[in-house]
Each structure stands twice: as structure tokens, then as C-alpha cells.
N, C-alpha and C. Protein backbone atom coordinates (compact mmCIF):
# COMPACT_ATOMS: atom_id res chain seq x y z
N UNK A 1 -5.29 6.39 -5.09
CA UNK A 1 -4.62 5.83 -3.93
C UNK A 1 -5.66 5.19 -3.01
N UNK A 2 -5.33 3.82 -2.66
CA UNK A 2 -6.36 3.31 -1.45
C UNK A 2 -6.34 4.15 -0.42
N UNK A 3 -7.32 4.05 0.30
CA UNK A 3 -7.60 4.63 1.49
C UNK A 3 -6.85 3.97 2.79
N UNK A 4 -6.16 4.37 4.01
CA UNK A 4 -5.32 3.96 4.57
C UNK A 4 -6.27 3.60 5.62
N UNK A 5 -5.97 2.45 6.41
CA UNK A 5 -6.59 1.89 7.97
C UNK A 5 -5.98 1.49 8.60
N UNK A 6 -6.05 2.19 10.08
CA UNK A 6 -5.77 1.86 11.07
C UNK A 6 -6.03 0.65 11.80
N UNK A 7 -5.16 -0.19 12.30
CA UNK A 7 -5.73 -1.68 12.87
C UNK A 7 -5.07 -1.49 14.57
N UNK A 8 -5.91 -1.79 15.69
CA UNK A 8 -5.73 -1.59 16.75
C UNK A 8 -5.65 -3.00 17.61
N UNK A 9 -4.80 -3.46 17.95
CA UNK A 9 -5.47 -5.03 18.59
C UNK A 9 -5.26 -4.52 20.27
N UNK A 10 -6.52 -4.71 20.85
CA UNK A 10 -6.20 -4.69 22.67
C UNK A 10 -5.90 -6.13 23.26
N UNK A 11 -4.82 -6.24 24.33
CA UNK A 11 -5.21 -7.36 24.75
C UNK A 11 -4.93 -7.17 26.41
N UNK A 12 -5.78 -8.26 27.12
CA UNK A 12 -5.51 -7.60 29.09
C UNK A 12 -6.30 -8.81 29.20
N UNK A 13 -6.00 -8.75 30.78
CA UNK A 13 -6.40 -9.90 31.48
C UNK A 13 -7.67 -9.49 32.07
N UNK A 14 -7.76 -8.44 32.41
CA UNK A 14 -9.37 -8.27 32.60
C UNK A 14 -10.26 -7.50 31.64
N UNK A 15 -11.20 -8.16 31.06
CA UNK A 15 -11.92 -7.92 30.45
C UNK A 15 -12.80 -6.66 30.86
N UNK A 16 -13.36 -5.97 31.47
CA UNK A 16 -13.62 -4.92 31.80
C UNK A 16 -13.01 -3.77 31.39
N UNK A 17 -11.52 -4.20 31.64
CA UNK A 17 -10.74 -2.94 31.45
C UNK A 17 -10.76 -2.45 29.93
N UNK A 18 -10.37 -3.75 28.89
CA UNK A 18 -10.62 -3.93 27.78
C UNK A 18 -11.44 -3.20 27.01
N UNK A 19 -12.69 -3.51 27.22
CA UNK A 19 -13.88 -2.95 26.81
C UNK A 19 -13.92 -1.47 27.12
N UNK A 20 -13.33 -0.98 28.47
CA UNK A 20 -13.31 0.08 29.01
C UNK A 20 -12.07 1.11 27.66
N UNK A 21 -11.35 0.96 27.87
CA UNK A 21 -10.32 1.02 26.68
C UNK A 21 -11.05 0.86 24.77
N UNK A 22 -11.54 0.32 24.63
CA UNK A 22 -12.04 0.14 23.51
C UNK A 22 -12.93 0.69 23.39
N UNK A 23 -13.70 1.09 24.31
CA UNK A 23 -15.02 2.03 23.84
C UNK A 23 -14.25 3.87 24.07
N UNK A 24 -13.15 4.21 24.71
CA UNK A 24 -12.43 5.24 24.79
C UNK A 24 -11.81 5.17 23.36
N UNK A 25 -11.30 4.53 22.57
CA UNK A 25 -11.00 4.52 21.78
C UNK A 25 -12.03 5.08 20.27
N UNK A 26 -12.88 4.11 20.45
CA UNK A 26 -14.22 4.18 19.65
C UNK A 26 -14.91 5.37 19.17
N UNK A 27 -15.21 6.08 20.52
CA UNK A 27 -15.46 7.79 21.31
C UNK A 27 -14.26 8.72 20.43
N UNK A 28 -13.08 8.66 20.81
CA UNK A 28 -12.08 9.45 20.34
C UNK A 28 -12.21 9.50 18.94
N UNK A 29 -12.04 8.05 18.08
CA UNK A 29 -11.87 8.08 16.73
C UNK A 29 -13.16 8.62 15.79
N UNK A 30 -14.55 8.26 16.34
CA UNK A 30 -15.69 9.00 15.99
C UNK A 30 -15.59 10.85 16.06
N UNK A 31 -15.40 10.90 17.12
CA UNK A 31 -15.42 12.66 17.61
C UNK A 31 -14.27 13.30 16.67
N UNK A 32 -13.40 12.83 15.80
CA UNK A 32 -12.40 13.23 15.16
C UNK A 32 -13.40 13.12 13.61
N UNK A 33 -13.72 12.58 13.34
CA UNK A 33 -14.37 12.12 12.05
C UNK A 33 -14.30 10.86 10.98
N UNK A 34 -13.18 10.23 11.30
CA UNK A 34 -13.24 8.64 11.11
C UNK A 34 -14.32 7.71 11.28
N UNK A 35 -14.43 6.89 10.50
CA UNK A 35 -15.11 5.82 10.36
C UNK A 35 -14.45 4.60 11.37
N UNK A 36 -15.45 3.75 12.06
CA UNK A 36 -14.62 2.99 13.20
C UNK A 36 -15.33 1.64 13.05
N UNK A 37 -14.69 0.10 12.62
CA UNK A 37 -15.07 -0.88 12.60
C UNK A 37 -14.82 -1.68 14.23
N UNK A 38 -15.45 -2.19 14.70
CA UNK A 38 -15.21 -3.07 15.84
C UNK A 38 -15.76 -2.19 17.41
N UNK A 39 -15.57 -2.09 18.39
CA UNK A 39 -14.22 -3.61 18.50
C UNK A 39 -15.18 -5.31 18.53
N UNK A 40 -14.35 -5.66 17.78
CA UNK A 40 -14.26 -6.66 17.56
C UNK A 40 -13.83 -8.27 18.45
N UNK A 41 -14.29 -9.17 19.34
CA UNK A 41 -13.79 -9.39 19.96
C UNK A 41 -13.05 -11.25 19.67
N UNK A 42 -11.62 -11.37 19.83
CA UNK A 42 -11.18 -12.68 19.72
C UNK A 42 -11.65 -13.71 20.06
N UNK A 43 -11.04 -14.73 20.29
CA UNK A 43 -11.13 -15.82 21.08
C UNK A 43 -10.17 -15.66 22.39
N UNK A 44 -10.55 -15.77 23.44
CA UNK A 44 -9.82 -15.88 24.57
C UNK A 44 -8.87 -17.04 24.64
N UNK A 45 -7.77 -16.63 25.21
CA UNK A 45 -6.39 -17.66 25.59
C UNK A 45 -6.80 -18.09 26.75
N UNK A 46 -7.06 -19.36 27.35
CA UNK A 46 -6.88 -19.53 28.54
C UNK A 46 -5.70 -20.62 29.05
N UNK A 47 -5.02 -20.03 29.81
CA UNK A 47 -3.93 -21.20 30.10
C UNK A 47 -4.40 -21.44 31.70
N UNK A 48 -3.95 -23.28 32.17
CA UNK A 48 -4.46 -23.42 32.99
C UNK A 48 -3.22 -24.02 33.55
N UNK A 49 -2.97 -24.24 34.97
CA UNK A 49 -1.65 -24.48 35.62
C UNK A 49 -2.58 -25.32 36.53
N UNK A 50 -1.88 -26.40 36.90
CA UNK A 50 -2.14 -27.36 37.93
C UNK A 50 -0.65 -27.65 38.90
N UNK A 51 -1.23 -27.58 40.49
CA UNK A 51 -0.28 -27.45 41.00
C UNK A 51 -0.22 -28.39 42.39
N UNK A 52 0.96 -28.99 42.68
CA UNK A 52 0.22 -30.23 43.50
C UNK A 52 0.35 -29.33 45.21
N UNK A 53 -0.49 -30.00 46.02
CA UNK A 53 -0.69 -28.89 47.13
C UNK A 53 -0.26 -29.27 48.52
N UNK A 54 0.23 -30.61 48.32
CA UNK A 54 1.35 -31.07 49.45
C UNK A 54 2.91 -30.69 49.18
N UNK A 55 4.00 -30.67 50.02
CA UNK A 55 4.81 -30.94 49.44
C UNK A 55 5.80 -32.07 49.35
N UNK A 56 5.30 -32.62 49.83
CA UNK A 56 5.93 -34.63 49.27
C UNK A 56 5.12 -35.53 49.09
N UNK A 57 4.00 -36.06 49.49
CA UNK A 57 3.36 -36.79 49.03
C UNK A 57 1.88 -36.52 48.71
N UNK A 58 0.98 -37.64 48.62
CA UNK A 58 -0.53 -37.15 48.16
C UNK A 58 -1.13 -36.78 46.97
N UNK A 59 -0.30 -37.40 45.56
CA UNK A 59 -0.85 -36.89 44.26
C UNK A 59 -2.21 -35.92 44.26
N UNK A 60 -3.10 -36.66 44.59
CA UNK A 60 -4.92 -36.40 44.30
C UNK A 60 -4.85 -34.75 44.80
N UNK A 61 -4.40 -34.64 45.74
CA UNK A 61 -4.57 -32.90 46.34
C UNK A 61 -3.94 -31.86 45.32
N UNK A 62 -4.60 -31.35 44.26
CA UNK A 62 -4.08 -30.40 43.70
C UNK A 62 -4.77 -29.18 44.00
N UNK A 63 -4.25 -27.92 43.53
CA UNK A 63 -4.89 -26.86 42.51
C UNK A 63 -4.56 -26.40 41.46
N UNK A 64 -6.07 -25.82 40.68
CA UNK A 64 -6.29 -25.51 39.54
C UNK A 64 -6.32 -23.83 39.38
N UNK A 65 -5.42 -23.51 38.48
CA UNK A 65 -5.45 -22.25 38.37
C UNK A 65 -5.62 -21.65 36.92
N UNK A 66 -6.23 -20.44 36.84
CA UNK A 66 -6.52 -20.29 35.07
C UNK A 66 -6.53 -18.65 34.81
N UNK A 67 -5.26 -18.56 33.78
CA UNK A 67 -5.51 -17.27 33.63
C UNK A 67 -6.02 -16.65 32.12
N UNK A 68 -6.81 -16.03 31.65
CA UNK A 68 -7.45 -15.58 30.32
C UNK A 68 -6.69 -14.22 29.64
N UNK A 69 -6.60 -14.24 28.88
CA UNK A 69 -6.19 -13.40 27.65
C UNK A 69 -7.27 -12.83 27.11
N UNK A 70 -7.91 -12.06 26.91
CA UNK A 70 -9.30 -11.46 26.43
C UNK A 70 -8.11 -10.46 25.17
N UNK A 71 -8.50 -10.42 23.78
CA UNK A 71 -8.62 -9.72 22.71
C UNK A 71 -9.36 -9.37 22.31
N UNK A 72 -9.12 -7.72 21.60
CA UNK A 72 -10.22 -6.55 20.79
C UNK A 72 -9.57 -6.23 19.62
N UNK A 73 -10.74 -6.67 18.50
CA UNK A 73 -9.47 -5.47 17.68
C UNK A 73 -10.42 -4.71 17.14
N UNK A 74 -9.67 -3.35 16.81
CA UNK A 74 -10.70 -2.26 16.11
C UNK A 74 -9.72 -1.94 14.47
N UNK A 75 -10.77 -1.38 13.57
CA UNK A 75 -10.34 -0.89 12.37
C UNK A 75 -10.55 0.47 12.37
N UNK A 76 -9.63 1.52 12.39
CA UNK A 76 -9.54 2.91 12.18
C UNK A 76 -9.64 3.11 10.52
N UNK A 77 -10.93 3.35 9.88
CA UNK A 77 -10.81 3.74 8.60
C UNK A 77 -10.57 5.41 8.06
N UNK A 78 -10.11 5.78 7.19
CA UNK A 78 -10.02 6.72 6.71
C UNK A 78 -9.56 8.13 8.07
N UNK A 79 -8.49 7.36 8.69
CA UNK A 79 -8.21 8.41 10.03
C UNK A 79 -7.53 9.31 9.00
N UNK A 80 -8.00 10.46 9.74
CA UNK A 80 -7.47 12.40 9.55
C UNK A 80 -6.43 12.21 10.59
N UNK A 81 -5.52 13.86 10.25
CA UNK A 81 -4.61 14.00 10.85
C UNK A 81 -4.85 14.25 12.10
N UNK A 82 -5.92 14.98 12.57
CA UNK A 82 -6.66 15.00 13.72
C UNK A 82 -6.71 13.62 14.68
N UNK A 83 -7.26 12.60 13.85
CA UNK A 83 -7.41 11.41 14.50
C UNK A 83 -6.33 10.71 15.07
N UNK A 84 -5.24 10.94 14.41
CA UNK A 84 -4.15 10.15 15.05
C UNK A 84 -3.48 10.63 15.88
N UNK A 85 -3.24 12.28 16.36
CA UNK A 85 -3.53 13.03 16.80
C UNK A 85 -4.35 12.66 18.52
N UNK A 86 -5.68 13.16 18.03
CA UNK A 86 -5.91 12.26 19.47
C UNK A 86 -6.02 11.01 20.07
N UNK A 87 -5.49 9.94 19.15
CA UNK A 87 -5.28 8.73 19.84
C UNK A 87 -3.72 8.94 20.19
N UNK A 88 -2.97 9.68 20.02
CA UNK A 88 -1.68 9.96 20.50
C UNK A 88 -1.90 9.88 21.79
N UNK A 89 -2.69 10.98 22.16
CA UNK A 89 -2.87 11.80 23.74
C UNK A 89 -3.59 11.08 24.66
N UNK A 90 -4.04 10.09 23.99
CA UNK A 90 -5.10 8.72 24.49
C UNK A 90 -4.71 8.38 26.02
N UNK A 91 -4.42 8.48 26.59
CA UNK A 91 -4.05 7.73 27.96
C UNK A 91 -4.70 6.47 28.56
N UNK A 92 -4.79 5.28 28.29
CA UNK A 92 -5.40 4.11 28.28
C UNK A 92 -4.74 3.55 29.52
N UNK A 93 -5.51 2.68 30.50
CA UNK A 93 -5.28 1.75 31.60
C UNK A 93 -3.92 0.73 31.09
N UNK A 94 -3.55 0.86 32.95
CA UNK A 94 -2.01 0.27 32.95
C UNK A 94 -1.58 -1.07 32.10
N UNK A 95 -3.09 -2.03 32.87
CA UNK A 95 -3.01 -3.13 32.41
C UNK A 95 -3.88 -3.56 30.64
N UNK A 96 -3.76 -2.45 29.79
CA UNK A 96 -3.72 -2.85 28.55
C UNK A 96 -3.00 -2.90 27.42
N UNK A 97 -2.74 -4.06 26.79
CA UNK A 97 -1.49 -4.25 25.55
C UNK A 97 -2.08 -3.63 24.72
N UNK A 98 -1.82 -2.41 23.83
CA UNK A 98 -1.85 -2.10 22.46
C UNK A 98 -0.54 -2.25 21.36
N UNK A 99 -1.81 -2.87 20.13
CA UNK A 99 -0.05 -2.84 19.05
C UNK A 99 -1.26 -2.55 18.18
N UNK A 100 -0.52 -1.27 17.60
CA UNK A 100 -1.24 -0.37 16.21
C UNK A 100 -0.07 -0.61 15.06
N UNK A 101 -1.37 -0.51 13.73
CA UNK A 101 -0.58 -1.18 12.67
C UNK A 101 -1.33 -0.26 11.56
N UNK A 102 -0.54 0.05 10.50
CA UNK A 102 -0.64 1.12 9.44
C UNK A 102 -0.77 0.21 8.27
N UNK A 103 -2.13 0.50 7.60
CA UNK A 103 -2.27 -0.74 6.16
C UNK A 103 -2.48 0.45 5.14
């Protein structure tokens, strides 16, 4: 039977937090006895909004606004029952997306 892996993708708007989260992760899945690839980091999304700053006339007066998407992903190899276990109990910051995936 192959060996089963865990795939973790983070994603948040501040990067700090991210990293902050991913190295809690990292910590947990090591201290259990798993093998831990990553994190790994994406390419950032940045979407940018332009917004005009009168409200009737004056094209040229805008602002520029930009918000980033920062992605992590980690590989949980050969997680024990232990391991999944304490990434259960994990309590990770408000502002981070996790989606875990079973290969």
C-alpha cells in the first residue's frame, strides 16, 4: 500500500500571520513523528482597484488600492494517528484559510 500524505494549503492576507501558522503547523507535525515537506510558498494574488476620488468630475484624481493573497502549502508525509490528532486541536489565527486534502 502507498504511503498516505497529507496536503495543507494556507492562504491570508497577511503574510506574517501565514508563516506564523505554518511554522505552528510544521512544530506540531514534527513533534508527532511525521515527516513534513514545505511550507512551501505560492505566487501571490494581487488584485488592484482604482477608484476615482471626486465625485463628478476630474478623471486624473484617482486612488490606487491593492490587496495580496499570500499562499503556503505544506506536505504531511506518512502522518500517525497521533498526528492528525494534534493538528485537530491546532487552533490557528482568525484570519487564516485552511483546506486539507487526503492523497
Amino acid at each position: 500500500m502507498a504511503s498516505q500524505t497529507i496536503r495543507i494549503r494556507l492562504k491570508s492576507f497577511d503574510h506574517r500571520l501565514i508563516d506564523r501558522s505554518a511554522a505552528e503547523i510544521v512544530d506540531t507535525a514534527r513533534r508527532s513523528g511525521a515527516r513534513v515537506k514545505g511550507p512551501i510558498p505560492l505566487p501571490s494574488r494581487k488584485e488592484r482597484f482604482t477608484v476615482l476620488t471626486s465625485p463628478h468630475v476630474n478623471k486624473d484624481a484617482r486612488d490606487q488600492y491593492e490587496l495580496r493573497t499570500h499562499k503556503r502549502v505544506l506536505d504531511i508525509i506518512e502522518p500517525t494517528d497521533r498526528t492528525v490528532d494534534l493538528l485537530m486541536q491546532l487552533d490557528l489565527a482568525a484570519g487564516v484559510d485552511v483546506q486539507i486534502r487526503l492523497n
